[in-house]
Protein backbone atom coordinates (compact mmCIF):
# COMPACT_ATOMS: atom_id res chain seq x y z
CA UNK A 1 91.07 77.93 145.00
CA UNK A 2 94.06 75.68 143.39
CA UNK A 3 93.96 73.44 146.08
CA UNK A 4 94.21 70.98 143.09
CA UNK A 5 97.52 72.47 141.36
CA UNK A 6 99.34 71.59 144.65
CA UNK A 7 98.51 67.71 144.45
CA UNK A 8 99.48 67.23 140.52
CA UNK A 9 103.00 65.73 139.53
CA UNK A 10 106.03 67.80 138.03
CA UNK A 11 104.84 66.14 134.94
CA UNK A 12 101.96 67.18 134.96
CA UNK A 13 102.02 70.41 136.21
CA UNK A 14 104.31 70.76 133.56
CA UNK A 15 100.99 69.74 130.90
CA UNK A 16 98.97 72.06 132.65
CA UNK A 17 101.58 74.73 131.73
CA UNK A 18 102.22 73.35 128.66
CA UNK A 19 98.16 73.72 127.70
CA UNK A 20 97.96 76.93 129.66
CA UNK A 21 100.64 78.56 127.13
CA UNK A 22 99.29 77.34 124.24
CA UNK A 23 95.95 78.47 124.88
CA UNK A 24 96.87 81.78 124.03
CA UNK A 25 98.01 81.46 120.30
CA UNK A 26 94.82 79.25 119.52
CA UNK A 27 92.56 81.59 121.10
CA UNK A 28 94.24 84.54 119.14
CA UNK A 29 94.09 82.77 115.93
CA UNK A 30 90.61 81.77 116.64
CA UNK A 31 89.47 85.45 117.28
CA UNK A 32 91.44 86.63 114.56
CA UNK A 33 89.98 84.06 111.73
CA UNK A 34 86.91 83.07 112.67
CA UNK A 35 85.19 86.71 114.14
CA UNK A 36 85.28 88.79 110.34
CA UNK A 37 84.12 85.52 108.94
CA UNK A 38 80.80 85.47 110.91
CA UNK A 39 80.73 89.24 110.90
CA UNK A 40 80.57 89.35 107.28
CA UNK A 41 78.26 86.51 107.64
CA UNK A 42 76.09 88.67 110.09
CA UNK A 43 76.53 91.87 107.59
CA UNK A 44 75.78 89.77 104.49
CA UNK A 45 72.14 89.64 105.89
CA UNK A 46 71.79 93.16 106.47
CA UNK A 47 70.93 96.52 104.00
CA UNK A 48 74.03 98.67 105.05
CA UNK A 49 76.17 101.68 103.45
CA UNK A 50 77.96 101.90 106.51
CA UNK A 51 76.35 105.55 106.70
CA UNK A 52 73.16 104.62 107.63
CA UNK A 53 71.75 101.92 110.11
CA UNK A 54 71.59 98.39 109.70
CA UNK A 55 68.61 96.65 108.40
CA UNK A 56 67.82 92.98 108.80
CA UNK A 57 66.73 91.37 105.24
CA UNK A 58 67.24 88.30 105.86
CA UNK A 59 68.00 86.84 102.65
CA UNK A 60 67.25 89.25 100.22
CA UNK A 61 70.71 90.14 99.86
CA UNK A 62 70.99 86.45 98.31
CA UNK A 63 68.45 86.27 96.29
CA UNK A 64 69.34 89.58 94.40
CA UNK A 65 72.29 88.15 94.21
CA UNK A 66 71.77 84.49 92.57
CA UNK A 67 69.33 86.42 90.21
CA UNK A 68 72.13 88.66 89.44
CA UNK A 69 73.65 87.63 85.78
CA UNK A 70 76.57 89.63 85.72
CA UNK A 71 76.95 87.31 89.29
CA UNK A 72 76.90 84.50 87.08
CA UNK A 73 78.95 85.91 84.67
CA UNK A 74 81.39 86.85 87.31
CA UNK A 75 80.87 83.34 88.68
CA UNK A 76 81.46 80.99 85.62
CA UNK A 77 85.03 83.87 84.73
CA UNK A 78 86.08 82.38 88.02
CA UNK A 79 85.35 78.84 87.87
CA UNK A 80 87.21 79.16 84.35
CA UNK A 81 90.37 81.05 85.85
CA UNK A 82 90.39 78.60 88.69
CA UNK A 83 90.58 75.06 86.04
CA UNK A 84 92.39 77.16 83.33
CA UNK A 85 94.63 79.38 84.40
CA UNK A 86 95.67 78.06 88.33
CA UNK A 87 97.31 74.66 86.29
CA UNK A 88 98.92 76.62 83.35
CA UNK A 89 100.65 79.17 85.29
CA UNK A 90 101.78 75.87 88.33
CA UNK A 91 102.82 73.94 84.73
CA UNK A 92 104.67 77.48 82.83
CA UNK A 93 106.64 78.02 86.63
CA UNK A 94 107.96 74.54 86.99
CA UNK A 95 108.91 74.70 83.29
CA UNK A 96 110.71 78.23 84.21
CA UNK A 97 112.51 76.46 87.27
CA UNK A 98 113.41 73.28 85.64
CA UNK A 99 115.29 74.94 82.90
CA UNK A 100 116.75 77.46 85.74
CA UNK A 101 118.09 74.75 87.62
């Protein structure tokens, strides 16, 4: 069955180890960030209150949603934190650690 293994070099039986070893922390990492993303995906398309059964809506979920204005409200509070407040509290800490130092 490894009839192959046998007729590599030390070098690169050592790659094949090398590969084998790391193949565990990138599946791992894959499994553990990529399955809740499509999951939620999956759910997002779904009418579901985890007590009763799924139902398939396709996107009615989204619509609802992006004709939702306290979405937009919601939306715009973010986009406003995100350009306002991310750079004011980055420029208030450096300010802080400058006069610390």
């Amino acid at each position: 069955m490894f009839g192959w293994y046998h007729q590599l070099t030390i070098r690169q039986k050592q790659v094949v180890w090398a590969w084998l070893f790391l193949s565990l922390p990138c599946v791992f990492y894959v499994v553990i960030r990529f399955y809740p993303t499509f999951q939620s995906f999956y759910i997002s398309f779904n009418d579901w209150n985890l007590l009763s059964d799924m139902r398939f809506v396709w996107f009615e979920n989204y619509v609802r949603m992006f004709t939702d204005p306290v979405f937009w409200k919601v939306f715009w509070n973010t986009f406003l934190y995100l350009i306002l407040g991310t750079p004011i509290s980055i420029v208030i800490s450096f300010v802080i650690a400058y006069y610390l130092d």
